[in-house]
Protein backbone atom coordinates (compact mmCIF):
# COMPACT_ATOMS: atom_id res chain seq x y z
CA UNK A 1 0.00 0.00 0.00
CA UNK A 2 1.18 3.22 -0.80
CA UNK A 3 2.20 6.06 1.58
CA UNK A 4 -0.19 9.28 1.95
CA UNK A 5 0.42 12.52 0.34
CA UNK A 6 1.18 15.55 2.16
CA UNK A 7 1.39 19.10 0.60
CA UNK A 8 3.56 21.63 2.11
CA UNK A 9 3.89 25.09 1.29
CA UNK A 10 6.91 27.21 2.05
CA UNK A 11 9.08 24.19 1.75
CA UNK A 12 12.33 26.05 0.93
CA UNK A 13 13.33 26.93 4.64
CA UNK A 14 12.41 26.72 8.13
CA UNK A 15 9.44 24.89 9.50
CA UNK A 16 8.64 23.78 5.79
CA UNK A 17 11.80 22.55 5.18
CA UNK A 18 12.35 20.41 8.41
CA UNK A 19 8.39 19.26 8.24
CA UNK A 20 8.97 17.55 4.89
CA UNK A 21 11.99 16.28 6.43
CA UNK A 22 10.19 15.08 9.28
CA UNK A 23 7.34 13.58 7.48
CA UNK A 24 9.80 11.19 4.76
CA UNK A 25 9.43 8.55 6.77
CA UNK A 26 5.41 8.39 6.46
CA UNK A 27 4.15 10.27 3.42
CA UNK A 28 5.15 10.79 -0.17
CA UNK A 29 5.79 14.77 -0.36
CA UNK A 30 4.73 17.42 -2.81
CA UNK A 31 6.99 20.50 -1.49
CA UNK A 32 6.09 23.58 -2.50
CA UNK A 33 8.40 26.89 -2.53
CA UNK A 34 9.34 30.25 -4.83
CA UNK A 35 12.91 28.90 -4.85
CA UNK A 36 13.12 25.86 -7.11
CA UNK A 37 16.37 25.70 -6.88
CA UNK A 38 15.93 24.41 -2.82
CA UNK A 39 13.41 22.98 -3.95
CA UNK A 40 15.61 20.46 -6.12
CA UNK A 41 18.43 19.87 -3.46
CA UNK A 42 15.68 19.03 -0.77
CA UNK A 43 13.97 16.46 -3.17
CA UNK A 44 17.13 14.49 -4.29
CA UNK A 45 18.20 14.94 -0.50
CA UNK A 46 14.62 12.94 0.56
CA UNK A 47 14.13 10.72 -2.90
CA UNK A 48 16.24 7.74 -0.49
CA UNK A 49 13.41 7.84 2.21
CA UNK A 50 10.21 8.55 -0.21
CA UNK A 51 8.98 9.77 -3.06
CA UNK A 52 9.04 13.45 -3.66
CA UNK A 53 7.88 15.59 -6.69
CA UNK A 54 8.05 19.58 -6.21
CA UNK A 55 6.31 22.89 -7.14
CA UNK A 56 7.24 26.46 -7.69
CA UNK A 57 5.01 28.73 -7.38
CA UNK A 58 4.35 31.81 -4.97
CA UNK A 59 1.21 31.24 -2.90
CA UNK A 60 0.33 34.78 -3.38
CA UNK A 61 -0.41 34.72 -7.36
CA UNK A 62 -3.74 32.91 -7.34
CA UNK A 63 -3.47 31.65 -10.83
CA UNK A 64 0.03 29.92 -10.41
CA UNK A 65 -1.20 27.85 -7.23
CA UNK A 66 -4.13 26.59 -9.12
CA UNK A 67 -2.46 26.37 -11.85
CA UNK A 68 0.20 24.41 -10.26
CA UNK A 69 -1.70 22.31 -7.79
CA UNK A 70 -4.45 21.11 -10.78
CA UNK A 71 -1.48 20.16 -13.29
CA UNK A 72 0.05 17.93 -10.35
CA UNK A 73 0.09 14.04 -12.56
CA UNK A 74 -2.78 11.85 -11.41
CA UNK A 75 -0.79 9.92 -8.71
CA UNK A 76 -0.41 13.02 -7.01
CA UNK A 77 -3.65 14.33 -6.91
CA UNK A 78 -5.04 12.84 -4.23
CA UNK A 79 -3.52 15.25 -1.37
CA UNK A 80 -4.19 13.40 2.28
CA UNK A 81 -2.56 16.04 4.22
CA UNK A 82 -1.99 19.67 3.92
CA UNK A 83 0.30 22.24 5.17
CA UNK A 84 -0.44 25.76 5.49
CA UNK A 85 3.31 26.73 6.54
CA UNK A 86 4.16 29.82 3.68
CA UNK A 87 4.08 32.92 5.76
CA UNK A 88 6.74 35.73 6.98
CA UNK A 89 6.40 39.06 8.70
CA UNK A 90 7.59 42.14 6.77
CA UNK A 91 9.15 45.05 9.01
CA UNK A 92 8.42 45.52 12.74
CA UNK A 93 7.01 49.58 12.30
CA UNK A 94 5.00 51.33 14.47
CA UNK A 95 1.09 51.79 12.59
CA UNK A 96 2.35 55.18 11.76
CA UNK A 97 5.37 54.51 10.00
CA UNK A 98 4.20 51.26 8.28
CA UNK A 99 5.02 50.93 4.74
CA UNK A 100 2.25 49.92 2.78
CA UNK A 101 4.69 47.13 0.35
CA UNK A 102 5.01 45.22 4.05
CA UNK A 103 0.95 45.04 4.73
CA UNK A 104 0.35 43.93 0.87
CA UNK A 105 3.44 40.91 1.89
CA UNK A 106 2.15 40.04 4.97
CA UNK A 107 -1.83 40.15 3.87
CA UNK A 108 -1.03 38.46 0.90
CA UNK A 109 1.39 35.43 1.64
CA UNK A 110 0.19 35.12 4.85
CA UNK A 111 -3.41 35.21 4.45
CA UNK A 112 -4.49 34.99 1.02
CA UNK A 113 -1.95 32.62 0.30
CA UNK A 114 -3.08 30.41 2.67
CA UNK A 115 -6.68 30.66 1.04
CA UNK A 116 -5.57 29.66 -2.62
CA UNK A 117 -3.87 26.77 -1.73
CA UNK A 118 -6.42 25.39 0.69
CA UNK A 119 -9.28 26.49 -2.17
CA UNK A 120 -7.35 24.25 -4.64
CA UNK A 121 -6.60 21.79 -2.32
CA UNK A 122 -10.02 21.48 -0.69
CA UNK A 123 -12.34 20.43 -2.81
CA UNK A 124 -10.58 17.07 -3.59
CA UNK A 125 -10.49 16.03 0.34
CA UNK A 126 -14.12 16.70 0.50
CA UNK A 127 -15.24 14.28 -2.83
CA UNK A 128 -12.81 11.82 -1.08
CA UNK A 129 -14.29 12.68 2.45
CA UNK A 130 -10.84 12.62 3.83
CA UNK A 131 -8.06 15.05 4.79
CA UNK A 132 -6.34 16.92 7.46
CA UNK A 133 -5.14 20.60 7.12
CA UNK A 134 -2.46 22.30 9.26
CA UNK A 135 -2.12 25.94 9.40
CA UNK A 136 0.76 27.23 10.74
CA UNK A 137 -0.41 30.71 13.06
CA UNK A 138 1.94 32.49 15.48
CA UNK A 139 1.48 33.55 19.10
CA UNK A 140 1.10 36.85 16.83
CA UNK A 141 -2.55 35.39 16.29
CA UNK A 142 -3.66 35.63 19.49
CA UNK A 143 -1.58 38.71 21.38
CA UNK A 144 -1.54 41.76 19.67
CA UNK A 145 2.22 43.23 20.68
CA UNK A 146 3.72 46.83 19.65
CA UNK A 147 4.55 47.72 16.39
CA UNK A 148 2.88 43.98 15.18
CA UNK A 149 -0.44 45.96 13.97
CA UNK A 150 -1.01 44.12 10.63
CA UNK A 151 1.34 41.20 11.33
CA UNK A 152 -0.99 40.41 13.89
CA UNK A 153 -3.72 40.63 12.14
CA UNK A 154 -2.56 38.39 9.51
CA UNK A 155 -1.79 36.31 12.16
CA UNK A 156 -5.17 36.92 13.88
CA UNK A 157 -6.91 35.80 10.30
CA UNK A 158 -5.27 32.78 10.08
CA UNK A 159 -6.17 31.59 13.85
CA UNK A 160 -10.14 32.98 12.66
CA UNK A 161 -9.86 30.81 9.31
CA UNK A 162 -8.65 27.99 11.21
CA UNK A 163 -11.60 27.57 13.23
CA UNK A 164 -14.04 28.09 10.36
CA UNK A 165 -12.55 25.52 8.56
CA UNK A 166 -12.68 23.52 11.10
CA UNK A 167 -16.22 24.28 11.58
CA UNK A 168 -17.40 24.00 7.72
CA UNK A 169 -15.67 21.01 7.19
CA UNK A 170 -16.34 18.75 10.19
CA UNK A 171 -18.99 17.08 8.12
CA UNK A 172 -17.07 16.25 5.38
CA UNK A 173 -14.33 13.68 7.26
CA UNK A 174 -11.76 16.54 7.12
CA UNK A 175 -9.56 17.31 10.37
CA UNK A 176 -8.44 20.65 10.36
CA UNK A 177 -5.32 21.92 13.03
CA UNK A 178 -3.88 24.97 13.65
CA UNK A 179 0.03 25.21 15.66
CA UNK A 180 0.98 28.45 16.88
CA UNK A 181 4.92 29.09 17.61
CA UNK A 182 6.65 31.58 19.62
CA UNK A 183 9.90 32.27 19.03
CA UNK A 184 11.38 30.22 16.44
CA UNK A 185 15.04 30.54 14.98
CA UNK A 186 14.87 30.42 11.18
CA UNK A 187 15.03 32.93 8.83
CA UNK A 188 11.83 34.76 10.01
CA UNK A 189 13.41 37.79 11.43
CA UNK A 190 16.12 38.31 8.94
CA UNK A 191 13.29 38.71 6.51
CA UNK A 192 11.50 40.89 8.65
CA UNK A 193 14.02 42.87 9.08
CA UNK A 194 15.05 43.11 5.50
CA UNK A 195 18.61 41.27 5.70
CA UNK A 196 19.92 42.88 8.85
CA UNK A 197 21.05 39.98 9.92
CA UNK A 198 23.07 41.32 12.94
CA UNK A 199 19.65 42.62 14.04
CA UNK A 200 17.80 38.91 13.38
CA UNK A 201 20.30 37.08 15.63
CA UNK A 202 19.64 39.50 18.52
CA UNK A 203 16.68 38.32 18.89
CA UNK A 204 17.55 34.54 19.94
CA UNK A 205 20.12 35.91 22.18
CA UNK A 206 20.42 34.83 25.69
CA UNK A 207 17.68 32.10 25.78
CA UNK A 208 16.89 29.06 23.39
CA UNK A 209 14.70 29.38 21.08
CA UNK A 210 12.26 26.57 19.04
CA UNK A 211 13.76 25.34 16.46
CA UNK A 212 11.90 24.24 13.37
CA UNK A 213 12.36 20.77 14.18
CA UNK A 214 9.83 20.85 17.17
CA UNK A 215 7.27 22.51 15.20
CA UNK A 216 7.98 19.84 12.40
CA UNK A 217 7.79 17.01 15.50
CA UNK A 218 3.84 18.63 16.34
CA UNK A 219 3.19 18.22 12.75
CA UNK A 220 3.68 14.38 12.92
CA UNK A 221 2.35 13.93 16.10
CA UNK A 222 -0.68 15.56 15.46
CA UNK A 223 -0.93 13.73 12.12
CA UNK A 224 -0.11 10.60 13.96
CA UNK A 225 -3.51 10.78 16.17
CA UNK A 226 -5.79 8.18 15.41
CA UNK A 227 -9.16 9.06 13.31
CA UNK A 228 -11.55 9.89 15.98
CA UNK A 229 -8.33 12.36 17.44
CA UNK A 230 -8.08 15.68 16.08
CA UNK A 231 -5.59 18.30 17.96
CA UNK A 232 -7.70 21.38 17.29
CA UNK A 233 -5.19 24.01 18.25
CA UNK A 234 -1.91 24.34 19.95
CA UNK A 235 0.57 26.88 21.57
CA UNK A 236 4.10 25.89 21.08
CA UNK A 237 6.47 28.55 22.88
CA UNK A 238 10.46 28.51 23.98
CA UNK A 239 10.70 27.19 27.66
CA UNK A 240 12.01 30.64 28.21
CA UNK A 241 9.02 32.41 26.72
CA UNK A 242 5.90 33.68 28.49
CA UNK A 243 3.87 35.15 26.16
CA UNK A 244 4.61 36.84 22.99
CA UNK A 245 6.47 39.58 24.45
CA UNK A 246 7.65 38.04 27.59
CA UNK A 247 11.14 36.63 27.13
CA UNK A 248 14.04 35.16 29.95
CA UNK A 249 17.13 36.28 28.82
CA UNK A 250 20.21 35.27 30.60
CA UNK A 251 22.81 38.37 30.78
C-alpha cells in the first residue's frame, strides 16, 4: 500500500523545510516553494526515504497555485494532508510609519496565500471525504504586541480561518489543526528585518529558542492521532518564553 500525500507550502526553509523532512518517513511529499532551486536539493536529498515531486510557485499569485496544484500528474492528486506553513512578517514599524509594500506581503502570503492553496486543495479532500489541514499561526494570532499591527492581524486571520474551517468542514471527514509558535530561529526575522542579519540574531540571544524541528515534531504527532483524534489548536512557545512579548534572557 502506498504512503499518503502531504502538501507543504513554504518548503524552501524553516518549518517547511524540516516538516517535509520530518514527514519522509510516512508520506510521499509534494513541497512547495518560490525557490526551485531548494526545492531540487531538498527532493534528491529525501528521494532515499520517499517519493518526492516539487512545485514552484508563490502562494500569493492565485493563478500559479491553481495552476500548479491542478497540473500535479494523477498519482499526485489525491492530497491526504496539507500544510499551510508559507508565511513571513515584513518590518516591525510602528502603525504610523508602516510601509504599505510590508501590509500587501504580509496580507497576501500570509493570508491569502493560505486561502488559494487550501481552495485548490479542498475540494478534492471533501469528494474523497478525507483530509487533514495544518495551518501554521503564530502567538502573533492571538496577542496583539507593539509595532505587530497588521502582522498580527494576519496572524489573527489565520487563527479565525482555522476555526471556520474547522467548523465547515467537520462534516465532510476533514480534520483541520492549527500550531501556533513563539519564538522560532529560522530565517523569520532576517526577513522581517530586510537582511539585517546582525539585528535577526539578537533576537535569539540569551535564551533558546524553538527550532523548526519541534514545530515539524507537532506536525507528525498531530498527524499521527488516530481518526476519531483531532488536535484542534496548539501553543508551542520557547521554555524561556511567556507570552509573545515576555522573554528570559540570561545576561
Amino acid at each position: 500500500m502506498s504512503k499518503p500525500i502531504a502538501l507543504i507550502t513554504g518548503a524552501t526553509s524553516g518549518i517547511g523545510e524540516a516538516t517535509a523532512r520530518c514527514l519522509a518517513k510516512d508520506y510521499r511529499l509534494i513541497i512547495c516553494g518560490r525557490r526551485q532551486d531548494r526545492l531540487t536539493k531538498l527532493e534528491k536529498e529525501l528521494a532515499e526515504e520517499t517519493e518526492v515531486t516539487t512545485l514552484s510557485f508563490d502562494v500569493r499569485d492565485r493563478l500559479a497555485a491553481e495552476t500548479a496544484i491542478s497540473g500535479l500528474p494523477a498519482k499526485w492528486q489525491s492530497v491526504d494532508v496539507l500544510i499551510n506553513n508559507a508565511g513571513n512578517a515584513h518590518g516591525l514599524s510602528a502603525i504610523q510609519d508602516g510601509q504599505v509594500a510590508d501590509w500587501d506581503a504580509m496580507i497576501d502570503i500570509n493570508v491569502k496565500g493560505l486561502l488559494y492553496v487550501s481552495n485548490a486543495v479542498i475540494p478534492g479532500m471533501v469528494s474523497r471525504q478525507k483530509g487533514h489541514i495544518i495551518n501554521i499561526g503564530s502567538v502573533a494570532g492571538i496577542e496583539v504586541y507593539p509595532k505587530g499591527n497588521v502582522y498580527n492581524a494576519s496572524k489573527y486571520a489565520v487563527d479565525a480561518i482555522s476555526k471556520g474551517m474547522r467548523q465547515d468542514l467537520i462534516t465532510e471527514g476533514i480534520k483541520v489543526s492549527e500550531i501556533k509558535p513563539g519564538l522560532v530561529q529560522t530565517e523569520f526575522s532576517a526577513v522581517r528585518f530586510k537582511g539585517d542579519q546582525e539585528r535577526a540574531e539578537k533576537v535569539y540571544v540569551g535564551f533558546d529558542p524553538l527550532q523548526a524541528q519541534d514545530i515539524a515534531e507537532t506536525v507528525a504527532f498531530i498527524l499521527s492521532r488516530p481518526a476519531h483524534v483531532n488536535i484542534a489548536d496548539m501553543l508551542v512557545l520557547a521554555g524561556a518564553q511567556a507570552s509573545a512579548t515576555m522573554v528570559h534572557k540570561k545576561n
